[in-house]
N, C-alpha and C. Protein backbone atom coordinates (compact mmCIF):
# COMPACT_ATOMS: atom_id res chain seq x y z
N UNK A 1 -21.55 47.97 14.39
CA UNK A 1 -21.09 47.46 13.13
C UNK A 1 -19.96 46.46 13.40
N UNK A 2 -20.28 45.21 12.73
CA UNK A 2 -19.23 44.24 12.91
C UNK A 2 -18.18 44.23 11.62
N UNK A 3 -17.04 44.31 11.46
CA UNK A 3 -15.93 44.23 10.58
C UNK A 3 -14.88 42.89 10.40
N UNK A 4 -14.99 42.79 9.53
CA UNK A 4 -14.09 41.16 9.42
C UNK A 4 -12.60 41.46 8.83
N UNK A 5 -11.72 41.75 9.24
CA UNK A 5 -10.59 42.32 8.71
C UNK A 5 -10.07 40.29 8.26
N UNK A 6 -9.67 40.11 6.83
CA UNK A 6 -8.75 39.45 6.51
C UNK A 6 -7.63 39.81 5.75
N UNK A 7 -6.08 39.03 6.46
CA UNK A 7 -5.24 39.49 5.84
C UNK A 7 -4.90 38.25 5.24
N UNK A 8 -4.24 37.96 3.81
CA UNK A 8 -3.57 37.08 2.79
C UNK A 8 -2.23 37.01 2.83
N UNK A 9 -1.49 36.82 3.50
CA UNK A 9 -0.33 37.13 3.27
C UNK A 9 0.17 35.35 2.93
N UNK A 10 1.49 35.31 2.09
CA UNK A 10 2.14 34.01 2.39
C UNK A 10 2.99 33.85 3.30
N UNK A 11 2.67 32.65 3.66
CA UNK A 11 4.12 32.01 4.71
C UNK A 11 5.16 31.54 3.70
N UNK A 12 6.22 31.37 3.39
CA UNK A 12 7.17 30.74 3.48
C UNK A 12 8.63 29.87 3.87
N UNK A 13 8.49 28.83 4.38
CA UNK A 13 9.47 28.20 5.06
C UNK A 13 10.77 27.80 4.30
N UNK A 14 11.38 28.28 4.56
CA UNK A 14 13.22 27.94 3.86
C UNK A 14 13.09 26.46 3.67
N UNK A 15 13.64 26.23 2.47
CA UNK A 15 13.92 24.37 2.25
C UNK A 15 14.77 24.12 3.11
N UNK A 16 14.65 22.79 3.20
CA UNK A 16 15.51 22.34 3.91
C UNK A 16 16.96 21.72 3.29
N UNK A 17 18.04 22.09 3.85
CA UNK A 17 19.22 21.74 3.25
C UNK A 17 19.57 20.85 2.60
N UNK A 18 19.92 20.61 1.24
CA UNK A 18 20.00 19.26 0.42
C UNK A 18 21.57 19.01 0.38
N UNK A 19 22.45 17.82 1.13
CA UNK A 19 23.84 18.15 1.15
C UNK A 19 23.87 17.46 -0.23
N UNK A 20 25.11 17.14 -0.30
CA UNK A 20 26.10 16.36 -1.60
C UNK A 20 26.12 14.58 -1.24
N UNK A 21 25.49 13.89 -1.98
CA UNK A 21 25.45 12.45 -1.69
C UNK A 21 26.66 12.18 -1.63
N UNK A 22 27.08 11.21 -0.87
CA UNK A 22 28.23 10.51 -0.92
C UNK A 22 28.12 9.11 -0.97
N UNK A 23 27.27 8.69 -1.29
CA UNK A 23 26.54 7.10 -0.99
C UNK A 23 25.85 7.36 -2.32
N UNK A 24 25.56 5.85 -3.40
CA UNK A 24 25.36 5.75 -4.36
C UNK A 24 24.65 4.24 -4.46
N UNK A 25 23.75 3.46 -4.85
CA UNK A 25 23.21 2.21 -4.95
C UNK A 25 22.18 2.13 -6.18
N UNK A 26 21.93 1.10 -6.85
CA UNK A 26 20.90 0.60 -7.74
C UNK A 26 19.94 -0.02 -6.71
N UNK A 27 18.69 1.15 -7.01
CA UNK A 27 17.64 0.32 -6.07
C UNK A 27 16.88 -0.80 -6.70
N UNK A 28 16.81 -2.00 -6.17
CA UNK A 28 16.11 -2.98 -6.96
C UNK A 28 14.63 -3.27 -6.58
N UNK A 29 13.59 -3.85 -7.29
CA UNK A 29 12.35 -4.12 -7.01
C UNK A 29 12.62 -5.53 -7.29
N UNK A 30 12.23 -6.27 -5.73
CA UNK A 30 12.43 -7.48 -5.87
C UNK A 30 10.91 -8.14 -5.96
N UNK A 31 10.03 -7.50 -6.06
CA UNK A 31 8.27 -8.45 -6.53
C UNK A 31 7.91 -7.18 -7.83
N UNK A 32 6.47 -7.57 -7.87
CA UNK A 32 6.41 -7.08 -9.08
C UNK A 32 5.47 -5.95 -8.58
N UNK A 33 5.50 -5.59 -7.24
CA UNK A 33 4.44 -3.67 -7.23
C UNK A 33 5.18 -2.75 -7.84
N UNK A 34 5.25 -3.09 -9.05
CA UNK A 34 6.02 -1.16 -9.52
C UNK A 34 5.24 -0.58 -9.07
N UNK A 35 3.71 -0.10 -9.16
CA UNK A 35 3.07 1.29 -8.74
C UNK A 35 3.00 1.50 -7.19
N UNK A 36 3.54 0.62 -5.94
CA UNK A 36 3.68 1.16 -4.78
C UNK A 36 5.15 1.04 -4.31
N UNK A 37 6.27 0.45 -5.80
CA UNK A 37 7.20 0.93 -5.26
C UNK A 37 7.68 2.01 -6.12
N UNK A 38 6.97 2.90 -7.36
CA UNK A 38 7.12 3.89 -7.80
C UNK A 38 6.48 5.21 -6.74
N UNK A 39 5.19 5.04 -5.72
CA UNK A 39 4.38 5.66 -5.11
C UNK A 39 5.62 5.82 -4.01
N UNK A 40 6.52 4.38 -3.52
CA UNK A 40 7.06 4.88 -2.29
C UNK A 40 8.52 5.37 -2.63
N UNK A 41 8.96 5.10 -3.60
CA UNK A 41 10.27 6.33 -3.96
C UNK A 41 10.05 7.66 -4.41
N UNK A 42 8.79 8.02 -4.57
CA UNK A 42 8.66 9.95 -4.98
C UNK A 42 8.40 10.10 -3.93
N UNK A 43 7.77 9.66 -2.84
CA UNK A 43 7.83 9.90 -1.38
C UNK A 43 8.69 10.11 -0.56
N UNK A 44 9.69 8.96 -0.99
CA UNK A 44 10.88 8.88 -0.03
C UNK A 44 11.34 10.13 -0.19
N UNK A 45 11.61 10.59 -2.00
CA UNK A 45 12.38 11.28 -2.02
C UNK A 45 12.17 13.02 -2.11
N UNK A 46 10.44 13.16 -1.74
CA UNK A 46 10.02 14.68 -1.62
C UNK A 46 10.85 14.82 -0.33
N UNK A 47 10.71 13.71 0.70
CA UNK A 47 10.91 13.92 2.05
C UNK A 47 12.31 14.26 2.28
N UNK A 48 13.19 14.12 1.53
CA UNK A 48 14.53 14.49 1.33
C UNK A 48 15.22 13.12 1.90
N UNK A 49 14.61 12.27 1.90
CA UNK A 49 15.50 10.83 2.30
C UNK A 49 16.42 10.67 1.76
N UNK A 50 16.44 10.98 0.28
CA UNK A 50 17.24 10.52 -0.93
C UNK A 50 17.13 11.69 -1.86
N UNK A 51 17.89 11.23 -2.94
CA UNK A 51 17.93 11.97 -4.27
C UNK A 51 18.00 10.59 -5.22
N UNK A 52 17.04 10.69 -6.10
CA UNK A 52 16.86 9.87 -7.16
C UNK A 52 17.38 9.99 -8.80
N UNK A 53 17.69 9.04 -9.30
CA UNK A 53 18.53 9.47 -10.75
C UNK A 53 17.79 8.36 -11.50
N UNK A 54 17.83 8.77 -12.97
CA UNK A 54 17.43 7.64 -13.34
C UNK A 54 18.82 7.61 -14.98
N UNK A 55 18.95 6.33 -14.84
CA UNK A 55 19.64 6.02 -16.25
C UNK A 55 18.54 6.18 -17.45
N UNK A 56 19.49 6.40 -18.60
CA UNK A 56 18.80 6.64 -19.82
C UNK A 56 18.10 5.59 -19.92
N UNK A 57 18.60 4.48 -20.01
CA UNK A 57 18.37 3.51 -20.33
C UNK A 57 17.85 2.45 -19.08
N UNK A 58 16.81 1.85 -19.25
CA UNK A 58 16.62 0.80 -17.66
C UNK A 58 15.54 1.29 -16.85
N UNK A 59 14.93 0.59 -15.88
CA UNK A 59 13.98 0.82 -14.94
C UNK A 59 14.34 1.30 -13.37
N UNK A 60 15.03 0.44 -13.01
CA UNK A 60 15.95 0.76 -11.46
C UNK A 60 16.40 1.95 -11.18
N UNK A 61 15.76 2.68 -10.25
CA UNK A 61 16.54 3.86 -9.76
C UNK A 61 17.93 3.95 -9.36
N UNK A 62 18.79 5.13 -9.26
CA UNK A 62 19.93 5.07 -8.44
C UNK A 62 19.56 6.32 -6.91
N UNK A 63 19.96 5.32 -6.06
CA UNK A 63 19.20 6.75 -5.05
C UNK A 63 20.73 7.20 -4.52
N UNK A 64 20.82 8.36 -4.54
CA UNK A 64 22.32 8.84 -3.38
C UNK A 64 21.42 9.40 -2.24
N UNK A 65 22.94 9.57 -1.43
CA UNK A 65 22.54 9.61 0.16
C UNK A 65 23.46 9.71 1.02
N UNK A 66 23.49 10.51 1.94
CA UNK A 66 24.67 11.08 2.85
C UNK A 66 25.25 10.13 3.61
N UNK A 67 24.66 8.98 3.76
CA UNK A 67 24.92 7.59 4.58
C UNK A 67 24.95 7.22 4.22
N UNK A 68 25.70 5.25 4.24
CA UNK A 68 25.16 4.62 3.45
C UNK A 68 23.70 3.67 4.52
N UNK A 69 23.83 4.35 5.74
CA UNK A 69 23.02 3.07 6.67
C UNK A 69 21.56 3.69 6.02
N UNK A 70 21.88 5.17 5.59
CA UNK A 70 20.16 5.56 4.20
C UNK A 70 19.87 4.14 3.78
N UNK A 71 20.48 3.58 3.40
CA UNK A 71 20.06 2.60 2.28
C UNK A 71 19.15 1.34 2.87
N UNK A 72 19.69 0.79 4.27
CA UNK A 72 18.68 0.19 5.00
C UNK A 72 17.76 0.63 5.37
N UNK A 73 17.33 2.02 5.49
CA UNK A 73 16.06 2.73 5.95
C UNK A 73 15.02 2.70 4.93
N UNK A 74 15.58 2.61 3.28
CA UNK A 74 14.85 3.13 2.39
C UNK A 74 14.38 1.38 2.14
N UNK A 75 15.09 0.83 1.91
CA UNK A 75 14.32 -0.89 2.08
C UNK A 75 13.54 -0.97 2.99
N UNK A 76 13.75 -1.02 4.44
CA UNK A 76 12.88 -0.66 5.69
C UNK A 76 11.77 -0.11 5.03
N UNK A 77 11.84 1.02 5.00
CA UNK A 77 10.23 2.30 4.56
C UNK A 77 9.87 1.82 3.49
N UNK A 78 10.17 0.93 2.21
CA UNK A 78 9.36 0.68 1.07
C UNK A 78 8.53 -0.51 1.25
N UNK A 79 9.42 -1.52 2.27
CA UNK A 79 8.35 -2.93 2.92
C UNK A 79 7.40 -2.78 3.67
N UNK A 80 7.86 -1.75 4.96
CA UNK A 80 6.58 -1.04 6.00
C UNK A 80 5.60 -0.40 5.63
N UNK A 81 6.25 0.33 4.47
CA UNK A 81 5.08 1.70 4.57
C UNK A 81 4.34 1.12 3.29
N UNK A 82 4.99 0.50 2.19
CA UNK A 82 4.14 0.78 0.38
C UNK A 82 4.41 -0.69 0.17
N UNK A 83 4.72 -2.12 1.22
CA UNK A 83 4.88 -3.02 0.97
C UNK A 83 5.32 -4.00 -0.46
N UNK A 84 6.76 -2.89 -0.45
CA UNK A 84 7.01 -3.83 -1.26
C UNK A 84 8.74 -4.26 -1.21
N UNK A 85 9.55 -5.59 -1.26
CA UNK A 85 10.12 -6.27 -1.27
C UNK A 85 11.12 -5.38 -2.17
N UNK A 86 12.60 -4.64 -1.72
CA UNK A 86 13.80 -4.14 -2.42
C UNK A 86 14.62 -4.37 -2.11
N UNK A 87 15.95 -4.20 -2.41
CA UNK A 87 16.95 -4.03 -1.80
C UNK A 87 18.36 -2.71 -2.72
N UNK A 88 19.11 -2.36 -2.55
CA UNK A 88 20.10 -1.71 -2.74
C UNK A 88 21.11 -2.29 -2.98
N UNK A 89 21.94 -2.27 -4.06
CA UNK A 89 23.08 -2.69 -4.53
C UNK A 89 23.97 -1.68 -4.54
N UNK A 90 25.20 -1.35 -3.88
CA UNK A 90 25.94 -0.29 -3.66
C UNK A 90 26.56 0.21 -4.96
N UNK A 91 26.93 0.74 -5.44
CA UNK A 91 27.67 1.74 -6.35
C UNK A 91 28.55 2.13 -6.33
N UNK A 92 29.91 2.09 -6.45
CA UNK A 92 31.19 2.98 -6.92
C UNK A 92 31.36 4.22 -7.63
N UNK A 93 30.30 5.03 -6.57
CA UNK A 93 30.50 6.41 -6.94
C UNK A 93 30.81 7.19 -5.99
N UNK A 94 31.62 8.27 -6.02
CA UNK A 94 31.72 9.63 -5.19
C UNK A 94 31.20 10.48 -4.68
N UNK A 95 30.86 10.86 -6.25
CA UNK A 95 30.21 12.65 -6.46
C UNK A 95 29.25 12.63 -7.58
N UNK A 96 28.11 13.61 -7.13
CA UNK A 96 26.81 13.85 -8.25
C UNK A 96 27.20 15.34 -8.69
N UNK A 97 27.47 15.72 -9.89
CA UNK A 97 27.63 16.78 -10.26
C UNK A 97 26.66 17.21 -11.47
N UNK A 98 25.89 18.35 -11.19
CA UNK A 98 24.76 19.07 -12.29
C UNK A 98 26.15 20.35 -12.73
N UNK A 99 25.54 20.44 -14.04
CA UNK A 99 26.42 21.23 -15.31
C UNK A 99 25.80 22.61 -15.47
N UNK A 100 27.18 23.75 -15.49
CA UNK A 100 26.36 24.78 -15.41
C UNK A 100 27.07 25.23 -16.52
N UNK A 101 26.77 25.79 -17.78
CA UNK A 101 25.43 25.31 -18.25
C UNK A 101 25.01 24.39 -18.48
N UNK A 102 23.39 24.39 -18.32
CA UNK A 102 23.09 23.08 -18.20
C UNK A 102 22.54 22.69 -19.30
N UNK A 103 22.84 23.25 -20.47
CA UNK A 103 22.31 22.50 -21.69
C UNK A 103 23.41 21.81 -22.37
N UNK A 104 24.77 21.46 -21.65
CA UNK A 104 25.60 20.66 -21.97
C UNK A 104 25.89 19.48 -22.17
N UNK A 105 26.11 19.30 -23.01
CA UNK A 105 25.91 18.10 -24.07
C UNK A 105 27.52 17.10 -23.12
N UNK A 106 27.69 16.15 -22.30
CA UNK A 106 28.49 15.26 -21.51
C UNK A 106 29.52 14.87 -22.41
N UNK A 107 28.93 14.34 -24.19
CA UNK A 107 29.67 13.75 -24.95
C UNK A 107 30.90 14.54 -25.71
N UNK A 108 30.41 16.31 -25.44
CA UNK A 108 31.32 17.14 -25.59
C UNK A 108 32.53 17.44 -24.70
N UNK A 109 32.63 17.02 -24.09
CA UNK A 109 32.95 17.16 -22.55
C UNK A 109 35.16 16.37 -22.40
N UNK A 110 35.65 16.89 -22.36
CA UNK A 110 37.25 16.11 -22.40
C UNK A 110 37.04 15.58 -20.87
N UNK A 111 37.90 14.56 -21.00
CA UNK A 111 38.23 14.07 -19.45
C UNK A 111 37.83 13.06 -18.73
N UNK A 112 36.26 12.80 -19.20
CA UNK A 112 35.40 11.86 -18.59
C UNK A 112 36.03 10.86 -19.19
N UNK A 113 35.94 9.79 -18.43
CA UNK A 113 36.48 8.36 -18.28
C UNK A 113 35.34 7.84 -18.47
N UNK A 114 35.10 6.43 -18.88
CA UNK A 114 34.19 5.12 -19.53
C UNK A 114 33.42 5.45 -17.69
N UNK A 115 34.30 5.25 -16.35
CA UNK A 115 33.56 5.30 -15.35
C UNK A 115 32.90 6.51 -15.00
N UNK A 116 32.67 7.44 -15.45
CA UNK A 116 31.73 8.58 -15.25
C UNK A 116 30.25 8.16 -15.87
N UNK A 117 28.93 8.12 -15.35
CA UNK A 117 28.31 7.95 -15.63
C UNK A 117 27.20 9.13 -15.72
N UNK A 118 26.35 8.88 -16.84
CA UNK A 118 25.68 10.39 -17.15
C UNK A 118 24.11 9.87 -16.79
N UNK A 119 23.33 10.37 -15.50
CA UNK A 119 22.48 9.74 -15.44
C UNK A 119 21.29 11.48 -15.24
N UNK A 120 19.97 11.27 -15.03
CA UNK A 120 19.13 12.33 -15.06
C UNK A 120 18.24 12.38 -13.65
N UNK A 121 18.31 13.39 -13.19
CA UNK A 121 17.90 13.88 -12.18
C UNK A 121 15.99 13.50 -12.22
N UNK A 122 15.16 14.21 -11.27
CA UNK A 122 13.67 13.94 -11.49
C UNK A 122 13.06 15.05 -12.04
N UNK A 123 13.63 16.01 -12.53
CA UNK A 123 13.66 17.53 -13.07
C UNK A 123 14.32 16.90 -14.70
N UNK A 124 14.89 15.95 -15.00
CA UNK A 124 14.98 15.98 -16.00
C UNK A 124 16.25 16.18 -16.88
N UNK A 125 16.99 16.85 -15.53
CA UNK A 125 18.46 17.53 -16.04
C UNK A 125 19.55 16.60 -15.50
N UNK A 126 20.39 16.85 -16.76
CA UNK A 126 21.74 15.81 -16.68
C UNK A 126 22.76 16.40 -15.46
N UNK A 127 22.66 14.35 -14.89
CA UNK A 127 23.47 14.94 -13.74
C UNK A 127 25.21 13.76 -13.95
N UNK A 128 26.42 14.04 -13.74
CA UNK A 128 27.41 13.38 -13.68
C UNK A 128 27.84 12.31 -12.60
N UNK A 129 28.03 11.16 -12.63
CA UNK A 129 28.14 10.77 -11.27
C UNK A 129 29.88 10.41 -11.29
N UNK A 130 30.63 10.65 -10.83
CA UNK A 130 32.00 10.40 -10.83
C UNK A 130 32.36 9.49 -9.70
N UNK A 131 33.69 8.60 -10.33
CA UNK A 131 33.84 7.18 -9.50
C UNK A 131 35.13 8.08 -8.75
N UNK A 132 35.27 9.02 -8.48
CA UNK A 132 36.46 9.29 -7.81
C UNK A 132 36.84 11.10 -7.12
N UNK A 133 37.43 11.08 -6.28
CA UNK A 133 37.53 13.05 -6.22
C UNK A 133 38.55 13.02 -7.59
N UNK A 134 38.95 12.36 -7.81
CA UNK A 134 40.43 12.90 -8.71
C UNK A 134 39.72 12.74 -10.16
N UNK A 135 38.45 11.86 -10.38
CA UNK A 135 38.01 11.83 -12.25
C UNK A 135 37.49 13.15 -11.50
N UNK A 136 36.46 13.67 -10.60
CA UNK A 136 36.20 14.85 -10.50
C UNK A 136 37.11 16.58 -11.12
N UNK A 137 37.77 15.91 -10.11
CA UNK A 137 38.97 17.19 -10.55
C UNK A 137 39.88 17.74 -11.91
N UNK A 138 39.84 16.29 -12.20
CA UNK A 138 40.38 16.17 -13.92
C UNK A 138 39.57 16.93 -14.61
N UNK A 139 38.27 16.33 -15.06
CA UNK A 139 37.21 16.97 -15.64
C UNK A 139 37.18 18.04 -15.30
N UNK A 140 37.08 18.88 -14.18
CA UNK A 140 36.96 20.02 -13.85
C UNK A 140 38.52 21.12 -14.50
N UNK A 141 39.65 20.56 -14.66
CA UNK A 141 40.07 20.97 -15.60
C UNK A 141 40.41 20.84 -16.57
N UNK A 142 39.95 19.72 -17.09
CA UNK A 142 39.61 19.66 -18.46
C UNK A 142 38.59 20.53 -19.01
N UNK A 143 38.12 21.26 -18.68
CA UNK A 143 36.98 21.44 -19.08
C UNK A 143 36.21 22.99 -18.43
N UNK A 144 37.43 24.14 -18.15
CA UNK A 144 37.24 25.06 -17.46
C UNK A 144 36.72 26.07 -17.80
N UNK A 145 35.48 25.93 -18.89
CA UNK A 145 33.95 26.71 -19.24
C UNK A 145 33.17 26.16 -18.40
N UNK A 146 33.44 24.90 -18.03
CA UNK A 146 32.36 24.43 -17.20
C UNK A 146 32.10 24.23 -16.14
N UNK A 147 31.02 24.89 -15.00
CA UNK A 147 30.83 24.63 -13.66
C UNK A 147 30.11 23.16 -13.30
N UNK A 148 30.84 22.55 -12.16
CA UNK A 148 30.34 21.24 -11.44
C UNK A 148 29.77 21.56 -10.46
N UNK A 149 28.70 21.50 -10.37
CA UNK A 149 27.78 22.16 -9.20
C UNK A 149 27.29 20.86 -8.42
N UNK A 150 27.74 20.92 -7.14
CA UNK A 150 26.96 19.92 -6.15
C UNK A 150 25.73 19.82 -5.66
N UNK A 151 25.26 21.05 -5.72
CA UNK A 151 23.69 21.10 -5.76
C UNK A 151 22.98 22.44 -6.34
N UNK A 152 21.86 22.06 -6.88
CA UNK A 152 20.95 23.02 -7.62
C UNK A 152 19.69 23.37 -7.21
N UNK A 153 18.94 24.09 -7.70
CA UNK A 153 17.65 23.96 -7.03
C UNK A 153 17.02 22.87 -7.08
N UNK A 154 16.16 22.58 -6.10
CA UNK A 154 14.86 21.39 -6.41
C UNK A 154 13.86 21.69 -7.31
């Protein structure tokens, strides 16, 4: 008698560590492939190259990134790989901060300065971008119901 034993079990592999951007840029599309340079930024950014934001308002991504020499790689990889023509315009930002809770409304919020910008994650959820450690810190006590979280789940 022959027997086929199968077992089902799952694998699961730990994510891989997502730090705190410190690098901030408006990515630009300099031709007109939106759909292979929309195809090569959800790529870039499953791969953990980046973290992507998008303004309420506008088309241009903002990508953060632990480097800023990220930012030549991600021009690099969108011409090589999904051929298409970008570049990165740097940003005057710090810190990306998600709100805990996160059904918090920004406009309620004491502290934030005209330079805090309220932009949305690819999940959908409002993320803070602060031009400074110190608008950081302000806000943070201004505002001490509320947690500034540097990173959340994916």
């Amino acid at each position: 008698e022959f027997r086929r034993v199968l077992f089902r079990s799952t694998v699961q592999f730990p994510l891989v560590p997502q730090f705190a951007c410190e690098h901030f840029g408006l990515l630009r599309l300099e031709d007109q492939r939106h759909k292979q340079f929309d195809d090569g930024v959800r790529q870039l950014e499953e791969e953990g190259l980046m973290q992507v934001f998008r303004m309420k308002h506008g088309r241009d991504p903002i990508v953060g990134v632990v480097g800023a020499l990220q930012f030549d790689v991600i021009v690099s990889r969108l011409e090589n790989e999904y051929g298409v023509k970008s570049r990165v315009e740097p940003m005057n930002y710090h810190a990306a901060r998600w709100m805990d809770p996160g059904d918090t409304d920004p406009s309620s919020l004491a502290g934030l300065g005209a330079n805090v910008l309220d932009v949305l994650d690819k999940r959908g959820r409002t993320v803070l971008l602060f031009p400074s450690e110190w608008a950081l810190q302000y806000a943070e006590r201004e505002n001490p119901k509320i947690k500034f979280l540097a990173e959340v789940d994916r």
